[in-house]
PDB file of N, CA and C in Angstrom:
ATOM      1  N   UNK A   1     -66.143-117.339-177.323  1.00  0.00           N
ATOM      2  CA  UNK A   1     -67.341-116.546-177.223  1.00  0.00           C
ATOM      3  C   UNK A   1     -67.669-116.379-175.734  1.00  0.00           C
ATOM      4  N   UNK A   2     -67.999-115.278-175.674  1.00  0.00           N
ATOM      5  CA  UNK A   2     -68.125-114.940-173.749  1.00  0.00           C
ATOM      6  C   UNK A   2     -69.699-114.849-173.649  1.00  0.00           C
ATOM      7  N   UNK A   3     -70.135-115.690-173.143  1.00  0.00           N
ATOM      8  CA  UNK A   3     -71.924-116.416-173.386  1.00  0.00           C
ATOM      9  C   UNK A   3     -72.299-116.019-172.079  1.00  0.00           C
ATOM     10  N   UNK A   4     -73.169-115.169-171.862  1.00  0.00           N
ATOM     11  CA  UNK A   4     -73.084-115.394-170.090  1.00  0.00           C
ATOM     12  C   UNK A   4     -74.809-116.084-169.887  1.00  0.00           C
ATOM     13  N   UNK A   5     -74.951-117.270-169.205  1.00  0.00           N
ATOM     14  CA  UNK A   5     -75.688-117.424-169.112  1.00  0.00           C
ATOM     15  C   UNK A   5     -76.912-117.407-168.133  1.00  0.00           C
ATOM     16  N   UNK A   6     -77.952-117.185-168.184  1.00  0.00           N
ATOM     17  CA  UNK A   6     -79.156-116.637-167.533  1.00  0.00           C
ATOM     18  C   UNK A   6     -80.102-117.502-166.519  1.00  0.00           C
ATOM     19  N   UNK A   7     -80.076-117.825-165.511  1.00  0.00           N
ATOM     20  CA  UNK A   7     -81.157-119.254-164.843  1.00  0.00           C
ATOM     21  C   UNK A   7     -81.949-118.730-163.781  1.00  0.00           C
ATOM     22  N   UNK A   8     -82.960-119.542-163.563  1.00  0.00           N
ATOM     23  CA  UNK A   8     -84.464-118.633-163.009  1.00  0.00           C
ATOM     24  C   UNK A   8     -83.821-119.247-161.141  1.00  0.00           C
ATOM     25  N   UNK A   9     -84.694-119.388-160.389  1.00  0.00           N
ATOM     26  CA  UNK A   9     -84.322-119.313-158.693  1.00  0.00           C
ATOM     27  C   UNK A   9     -83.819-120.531-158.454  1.00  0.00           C
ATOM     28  N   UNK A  10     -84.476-121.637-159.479  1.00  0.00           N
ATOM     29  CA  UNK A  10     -83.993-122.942-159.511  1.00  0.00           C
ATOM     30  C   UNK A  10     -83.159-123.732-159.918  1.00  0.00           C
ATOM     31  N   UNK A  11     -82.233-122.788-160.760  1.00  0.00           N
ATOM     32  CA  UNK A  11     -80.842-122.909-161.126  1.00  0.00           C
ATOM     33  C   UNK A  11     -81.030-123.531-163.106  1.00  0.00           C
ATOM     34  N   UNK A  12     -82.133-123.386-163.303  1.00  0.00           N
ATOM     35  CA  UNK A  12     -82.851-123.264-164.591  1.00  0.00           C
ATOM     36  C   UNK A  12     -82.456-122.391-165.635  1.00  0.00           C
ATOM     37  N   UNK A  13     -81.464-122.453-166.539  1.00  0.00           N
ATOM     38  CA  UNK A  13     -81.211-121.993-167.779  1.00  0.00           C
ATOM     39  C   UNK A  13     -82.223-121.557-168.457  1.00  0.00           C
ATOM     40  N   UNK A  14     -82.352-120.339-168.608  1.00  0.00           N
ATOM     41  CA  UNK A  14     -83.540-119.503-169.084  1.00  0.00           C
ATOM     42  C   UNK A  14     -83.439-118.386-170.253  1.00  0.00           C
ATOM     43  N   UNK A  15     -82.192-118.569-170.216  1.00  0.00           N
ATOM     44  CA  UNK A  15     -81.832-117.594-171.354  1.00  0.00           C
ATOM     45  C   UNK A  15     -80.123-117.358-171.380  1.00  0.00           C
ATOM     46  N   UNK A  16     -79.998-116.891-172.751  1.00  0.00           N
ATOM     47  CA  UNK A  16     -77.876-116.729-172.742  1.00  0.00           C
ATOM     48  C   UNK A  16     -78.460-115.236-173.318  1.00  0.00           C
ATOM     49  N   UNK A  17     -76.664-114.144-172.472  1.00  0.00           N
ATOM     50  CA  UNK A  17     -76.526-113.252-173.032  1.00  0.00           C
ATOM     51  C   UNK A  17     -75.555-113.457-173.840  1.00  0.00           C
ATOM     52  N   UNK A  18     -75.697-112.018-175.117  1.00  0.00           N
ATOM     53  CA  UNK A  18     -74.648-112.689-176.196  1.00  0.00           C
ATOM     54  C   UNK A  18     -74.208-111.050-176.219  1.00  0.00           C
ATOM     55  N   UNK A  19     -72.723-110.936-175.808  1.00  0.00           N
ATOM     56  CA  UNK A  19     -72.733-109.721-176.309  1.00  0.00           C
ATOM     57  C   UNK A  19     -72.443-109.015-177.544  1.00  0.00           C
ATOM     58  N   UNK A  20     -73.007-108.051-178.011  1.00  0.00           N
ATOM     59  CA  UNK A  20     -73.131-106.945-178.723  1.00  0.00           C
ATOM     60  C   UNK A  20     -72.381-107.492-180.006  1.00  0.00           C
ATOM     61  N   UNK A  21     -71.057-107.399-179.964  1.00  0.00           N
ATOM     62  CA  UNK A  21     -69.884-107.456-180.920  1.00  0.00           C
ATOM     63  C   UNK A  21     -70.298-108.994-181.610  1.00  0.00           C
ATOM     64  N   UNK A  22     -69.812-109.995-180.406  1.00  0.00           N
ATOM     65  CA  UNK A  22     -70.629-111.211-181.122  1.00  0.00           C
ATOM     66  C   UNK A  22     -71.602-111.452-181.590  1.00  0.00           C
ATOM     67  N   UNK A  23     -72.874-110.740-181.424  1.00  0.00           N
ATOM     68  CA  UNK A  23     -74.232-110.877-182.037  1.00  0.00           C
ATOM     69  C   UNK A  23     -73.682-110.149-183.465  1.00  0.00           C
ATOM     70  N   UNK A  24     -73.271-109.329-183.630  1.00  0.00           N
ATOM     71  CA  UNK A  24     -72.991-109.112-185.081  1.00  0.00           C
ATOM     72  C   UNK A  24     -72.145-109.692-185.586  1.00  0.00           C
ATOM     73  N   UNK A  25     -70.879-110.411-184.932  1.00  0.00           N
ATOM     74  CA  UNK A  25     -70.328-111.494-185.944  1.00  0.00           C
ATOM     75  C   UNK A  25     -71.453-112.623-186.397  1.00  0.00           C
ATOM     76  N   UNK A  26     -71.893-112.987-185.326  1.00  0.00           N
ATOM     77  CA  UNK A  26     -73.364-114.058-185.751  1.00  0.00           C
ATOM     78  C   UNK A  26     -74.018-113.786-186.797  1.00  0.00           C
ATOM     79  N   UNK A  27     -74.487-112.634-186.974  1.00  0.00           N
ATOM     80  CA  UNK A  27     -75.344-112.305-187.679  1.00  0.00           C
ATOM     81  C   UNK A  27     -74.603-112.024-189.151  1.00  0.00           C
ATOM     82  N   UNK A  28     -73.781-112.266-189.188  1.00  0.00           N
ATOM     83  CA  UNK A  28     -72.956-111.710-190.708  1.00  0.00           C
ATOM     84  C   UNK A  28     -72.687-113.113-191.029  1.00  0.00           C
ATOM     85  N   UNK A  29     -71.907-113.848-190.305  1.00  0.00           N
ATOM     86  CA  UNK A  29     -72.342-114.688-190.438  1.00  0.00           C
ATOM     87  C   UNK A  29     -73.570-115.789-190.885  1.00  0.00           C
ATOM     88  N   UNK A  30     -74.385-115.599-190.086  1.00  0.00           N
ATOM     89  CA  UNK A  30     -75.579-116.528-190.558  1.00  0.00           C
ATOM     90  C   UNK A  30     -76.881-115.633-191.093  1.00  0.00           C
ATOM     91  N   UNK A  31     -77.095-115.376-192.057  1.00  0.00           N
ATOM     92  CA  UNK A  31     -78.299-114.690-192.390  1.00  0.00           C
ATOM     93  C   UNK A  31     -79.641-114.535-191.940  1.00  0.00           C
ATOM     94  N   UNK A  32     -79.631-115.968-192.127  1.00  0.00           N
ATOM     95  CA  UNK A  32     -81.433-116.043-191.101  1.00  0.00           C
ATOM     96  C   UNK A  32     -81.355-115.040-189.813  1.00  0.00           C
ATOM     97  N   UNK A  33     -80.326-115.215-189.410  1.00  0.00           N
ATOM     98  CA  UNK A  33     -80.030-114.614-188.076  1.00  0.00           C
ATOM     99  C   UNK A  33     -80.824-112.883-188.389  1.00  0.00           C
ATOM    100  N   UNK A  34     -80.449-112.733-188.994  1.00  0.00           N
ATOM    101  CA  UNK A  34     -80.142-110.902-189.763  1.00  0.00           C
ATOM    102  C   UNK A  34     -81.799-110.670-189.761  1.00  0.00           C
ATOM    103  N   UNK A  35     -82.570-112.062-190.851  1.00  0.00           N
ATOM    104  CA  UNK A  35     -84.092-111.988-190.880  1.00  0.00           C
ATOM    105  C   UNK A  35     -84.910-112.161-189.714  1.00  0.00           C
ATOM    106  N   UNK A  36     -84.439-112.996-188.815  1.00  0.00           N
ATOM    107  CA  UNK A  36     -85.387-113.088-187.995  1.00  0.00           C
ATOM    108  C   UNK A  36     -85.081-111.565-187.037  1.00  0.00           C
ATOM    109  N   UNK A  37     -84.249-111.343-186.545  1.00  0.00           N
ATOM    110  CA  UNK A  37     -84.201-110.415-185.768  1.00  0.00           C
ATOM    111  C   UNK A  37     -84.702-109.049-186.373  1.00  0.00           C
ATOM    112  N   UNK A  38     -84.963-108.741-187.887  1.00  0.00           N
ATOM    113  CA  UNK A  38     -85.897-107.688-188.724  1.00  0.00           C
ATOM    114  C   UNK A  38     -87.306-107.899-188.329  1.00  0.00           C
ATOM    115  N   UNK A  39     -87.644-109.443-188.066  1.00  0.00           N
ATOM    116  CA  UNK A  39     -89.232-109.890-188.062  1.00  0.00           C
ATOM    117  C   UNK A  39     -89.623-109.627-186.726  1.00  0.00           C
ATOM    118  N   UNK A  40     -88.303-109.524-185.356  1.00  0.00           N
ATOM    119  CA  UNK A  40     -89.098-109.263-184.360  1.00  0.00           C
ATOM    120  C   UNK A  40     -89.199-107.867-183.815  1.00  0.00           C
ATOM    121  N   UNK A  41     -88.855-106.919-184.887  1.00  0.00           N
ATOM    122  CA  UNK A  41     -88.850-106.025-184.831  1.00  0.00           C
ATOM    123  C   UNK A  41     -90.613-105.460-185.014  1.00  0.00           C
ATOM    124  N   UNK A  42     -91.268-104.997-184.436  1.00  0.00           N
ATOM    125  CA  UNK A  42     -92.727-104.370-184.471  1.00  0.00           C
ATOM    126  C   UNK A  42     -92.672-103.022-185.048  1.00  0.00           C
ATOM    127  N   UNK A  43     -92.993-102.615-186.345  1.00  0.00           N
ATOM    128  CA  UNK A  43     -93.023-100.941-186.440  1.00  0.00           C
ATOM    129  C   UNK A  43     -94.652-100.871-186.838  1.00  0.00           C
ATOM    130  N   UNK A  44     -94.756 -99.827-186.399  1.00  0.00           N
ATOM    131  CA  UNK A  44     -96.294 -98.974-186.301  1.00  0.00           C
ATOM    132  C   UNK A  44     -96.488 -98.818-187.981  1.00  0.00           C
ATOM    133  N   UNK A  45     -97.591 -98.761-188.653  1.00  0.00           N
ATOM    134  CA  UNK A  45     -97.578 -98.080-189.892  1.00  0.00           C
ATOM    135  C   UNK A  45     -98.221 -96.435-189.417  1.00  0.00           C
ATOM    136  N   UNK A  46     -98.014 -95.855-190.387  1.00  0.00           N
ATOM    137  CA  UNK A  46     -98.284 -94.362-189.884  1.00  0.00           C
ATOM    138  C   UNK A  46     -99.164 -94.264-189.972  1.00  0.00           C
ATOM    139  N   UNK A  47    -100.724 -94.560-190.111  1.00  0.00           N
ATOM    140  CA  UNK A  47    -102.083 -94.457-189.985  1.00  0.00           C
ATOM    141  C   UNK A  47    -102.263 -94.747-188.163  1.00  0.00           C
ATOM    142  N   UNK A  48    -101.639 -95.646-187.804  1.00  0.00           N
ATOM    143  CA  UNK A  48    -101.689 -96.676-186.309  1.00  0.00           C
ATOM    144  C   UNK A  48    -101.267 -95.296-185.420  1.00  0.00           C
ATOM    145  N   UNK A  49     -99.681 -94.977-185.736  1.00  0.00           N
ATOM    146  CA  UNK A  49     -99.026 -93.775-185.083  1.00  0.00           C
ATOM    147  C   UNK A  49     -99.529 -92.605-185.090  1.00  0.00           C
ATOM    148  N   UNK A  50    -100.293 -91.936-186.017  1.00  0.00           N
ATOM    149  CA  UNK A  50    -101.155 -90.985-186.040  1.00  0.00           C
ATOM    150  C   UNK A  50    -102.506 -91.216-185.066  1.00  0.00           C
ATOM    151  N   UNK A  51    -103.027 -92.481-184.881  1.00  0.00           N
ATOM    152  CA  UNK A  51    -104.152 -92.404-184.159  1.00  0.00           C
ATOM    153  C   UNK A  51    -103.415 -92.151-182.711  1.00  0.00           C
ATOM    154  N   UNK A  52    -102.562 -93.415-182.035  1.00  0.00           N
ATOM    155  CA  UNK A  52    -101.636 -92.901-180.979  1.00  0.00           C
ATOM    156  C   UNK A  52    -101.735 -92.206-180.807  1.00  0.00           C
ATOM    157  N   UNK A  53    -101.163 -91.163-181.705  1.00  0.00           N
ATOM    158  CA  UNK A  53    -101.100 -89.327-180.952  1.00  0.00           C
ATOM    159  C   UNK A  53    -101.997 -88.867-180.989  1.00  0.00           C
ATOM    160  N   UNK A  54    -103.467 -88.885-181.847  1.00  0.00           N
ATOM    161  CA  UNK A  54    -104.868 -88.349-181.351  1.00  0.00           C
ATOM    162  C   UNK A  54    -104.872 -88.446-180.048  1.00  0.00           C
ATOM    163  N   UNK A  55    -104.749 -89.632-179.680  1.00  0.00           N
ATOM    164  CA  UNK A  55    -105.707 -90.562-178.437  1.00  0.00           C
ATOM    165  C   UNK A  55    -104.346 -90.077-177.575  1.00  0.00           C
ATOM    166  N   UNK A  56    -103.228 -90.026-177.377  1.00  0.00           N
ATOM    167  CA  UNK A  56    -102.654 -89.221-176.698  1.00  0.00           C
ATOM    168  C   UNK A  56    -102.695 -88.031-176.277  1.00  0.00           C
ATOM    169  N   UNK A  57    -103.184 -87.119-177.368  1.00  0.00           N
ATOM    170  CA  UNK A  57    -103.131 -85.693-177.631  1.00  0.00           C
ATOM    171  C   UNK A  57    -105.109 -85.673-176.713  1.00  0.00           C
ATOM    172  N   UNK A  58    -105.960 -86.134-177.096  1.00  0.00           N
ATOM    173  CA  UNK A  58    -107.242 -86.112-176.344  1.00  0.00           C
ATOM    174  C   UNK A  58    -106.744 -86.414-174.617  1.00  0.00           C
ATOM    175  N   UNK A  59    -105.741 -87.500-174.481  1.00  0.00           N
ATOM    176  CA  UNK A  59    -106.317 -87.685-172.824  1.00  0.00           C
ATOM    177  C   UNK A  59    -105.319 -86.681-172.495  1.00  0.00           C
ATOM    178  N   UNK A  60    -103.791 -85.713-172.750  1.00  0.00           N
ATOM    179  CA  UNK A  60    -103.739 -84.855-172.487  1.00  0.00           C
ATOM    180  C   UNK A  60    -104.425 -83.519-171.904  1.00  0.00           C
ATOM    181  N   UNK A  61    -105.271 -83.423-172.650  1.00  0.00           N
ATOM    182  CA  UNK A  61    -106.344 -82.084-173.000  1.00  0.00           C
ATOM    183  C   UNK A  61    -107.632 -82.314-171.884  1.00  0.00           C
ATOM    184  N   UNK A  62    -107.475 -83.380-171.711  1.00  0.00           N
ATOM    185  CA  UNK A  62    -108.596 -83.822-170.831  1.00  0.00           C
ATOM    186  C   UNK A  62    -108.820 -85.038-169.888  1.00  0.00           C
ATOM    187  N   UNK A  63    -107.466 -85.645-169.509  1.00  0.00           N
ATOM    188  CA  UNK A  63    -107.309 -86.947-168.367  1.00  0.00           C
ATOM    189  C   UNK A  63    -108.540 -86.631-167.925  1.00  0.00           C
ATOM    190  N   UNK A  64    -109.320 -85.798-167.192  1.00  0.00           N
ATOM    191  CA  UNK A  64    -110.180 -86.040-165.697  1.00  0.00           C
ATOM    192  C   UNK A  64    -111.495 -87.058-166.756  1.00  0.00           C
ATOM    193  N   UNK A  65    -111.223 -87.265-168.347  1.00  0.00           N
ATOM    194  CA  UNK A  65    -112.584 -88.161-168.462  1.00  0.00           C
ATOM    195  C   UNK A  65    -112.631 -89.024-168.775  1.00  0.00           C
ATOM    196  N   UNK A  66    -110.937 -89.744-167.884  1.00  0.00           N
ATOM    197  CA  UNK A  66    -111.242 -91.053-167.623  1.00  0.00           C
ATOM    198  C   UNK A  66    -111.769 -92.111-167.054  1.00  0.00           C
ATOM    199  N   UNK A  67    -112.386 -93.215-167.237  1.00  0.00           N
ATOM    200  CA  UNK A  67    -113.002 -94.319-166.753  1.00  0.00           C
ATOM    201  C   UNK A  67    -112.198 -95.268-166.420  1.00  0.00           C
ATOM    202  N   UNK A  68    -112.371 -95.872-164.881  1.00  0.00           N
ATOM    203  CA  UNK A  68    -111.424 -97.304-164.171  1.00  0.00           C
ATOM    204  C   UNK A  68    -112.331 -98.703-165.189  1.00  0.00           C
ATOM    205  N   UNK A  69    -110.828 -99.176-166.242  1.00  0.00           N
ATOM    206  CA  UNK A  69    -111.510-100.197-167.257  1.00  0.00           C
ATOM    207  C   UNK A  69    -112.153-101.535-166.254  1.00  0.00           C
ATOM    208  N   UNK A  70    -111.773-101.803-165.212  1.00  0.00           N
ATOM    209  CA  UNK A  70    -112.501-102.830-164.288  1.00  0.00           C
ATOM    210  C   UNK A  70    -114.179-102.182-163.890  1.00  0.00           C
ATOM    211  N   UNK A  71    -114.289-101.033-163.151  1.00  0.00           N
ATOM    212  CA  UNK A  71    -115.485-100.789-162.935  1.00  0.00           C
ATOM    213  C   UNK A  71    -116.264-100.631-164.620  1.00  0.00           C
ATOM    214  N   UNK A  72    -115.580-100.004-165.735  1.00  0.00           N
ATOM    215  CA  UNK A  72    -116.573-100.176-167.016  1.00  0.00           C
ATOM    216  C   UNK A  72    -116.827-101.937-167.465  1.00  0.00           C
ATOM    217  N   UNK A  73    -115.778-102.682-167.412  1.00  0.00           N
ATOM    218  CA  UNK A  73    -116.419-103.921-167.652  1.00  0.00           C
ATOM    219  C   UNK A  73    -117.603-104.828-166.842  1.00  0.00           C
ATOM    220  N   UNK A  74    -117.174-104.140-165.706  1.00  0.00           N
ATOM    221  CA  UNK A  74    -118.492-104.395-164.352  1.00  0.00           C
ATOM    222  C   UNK A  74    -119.664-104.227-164.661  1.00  0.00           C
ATOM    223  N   UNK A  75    -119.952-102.578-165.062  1.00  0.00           N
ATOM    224  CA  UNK A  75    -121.360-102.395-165.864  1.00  0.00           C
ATOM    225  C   UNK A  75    -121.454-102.716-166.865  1.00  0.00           C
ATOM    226  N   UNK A  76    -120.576-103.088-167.666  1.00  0.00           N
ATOM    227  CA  UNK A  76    -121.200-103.700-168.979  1.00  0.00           C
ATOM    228  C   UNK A  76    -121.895-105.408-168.843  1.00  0.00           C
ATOM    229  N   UNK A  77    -120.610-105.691-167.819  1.00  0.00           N
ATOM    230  CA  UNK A  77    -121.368-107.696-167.800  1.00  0.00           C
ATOM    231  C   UNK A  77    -122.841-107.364-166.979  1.00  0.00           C
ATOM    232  N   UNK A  78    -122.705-106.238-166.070  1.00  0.00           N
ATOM    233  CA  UNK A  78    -124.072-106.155-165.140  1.00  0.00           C
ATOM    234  C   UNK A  78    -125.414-105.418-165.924  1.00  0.00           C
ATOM    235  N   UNK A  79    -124.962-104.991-167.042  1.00  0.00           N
ATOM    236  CA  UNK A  79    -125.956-104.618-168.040  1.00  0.00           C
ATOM    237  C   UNK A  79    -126.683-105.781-169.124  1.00  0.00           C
ATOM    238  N   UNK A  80    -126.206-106.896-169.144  1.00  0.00           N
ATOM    239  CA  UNK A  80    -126.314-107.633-169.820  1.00  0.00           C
ATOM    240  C   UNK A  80    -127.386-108.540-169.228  1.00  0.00           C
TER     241      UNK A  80
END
């Protein structure tokens, strides 16, 4: 198996690459393998993705009425 492995500035093992071909022998191999990597998969439901593109489709049509979120949390704690 050609593992290449990954270490941070301190010579710290931080992660292995696995390539491609072998991750799918792995995975045919070991099942869980197959599940977990479905679970870290994130998909939108289409109610979520439809709002996205509202709220995309609005700051399109109209960026200039945006607000800097640091100066709005400013007045809100200074409103309080």
């Amino acid at each position: 198996m050609a593992l290449q492995f990954i270490h941070d500035n301190r010579g710290n093992t931080t992660g292995v690459f696995i390539p491609i071909e072998e991750w799918l022998t792995l995975k045919n191999k070991y099942a869980d393998l197959q599940k977990e990597e479905a679970e870290s998969v994130l998909e939108l439901a289409s109610w979520q993705k439809e709002i996205i593109e509202e709220r995309l489709s609005d700051y399109y049509k109209n960026s200039t009425s945006l607000v800097d979120f640091d100066k709005t949390i400013d007045e809100i704690e200074n409103s309080l």
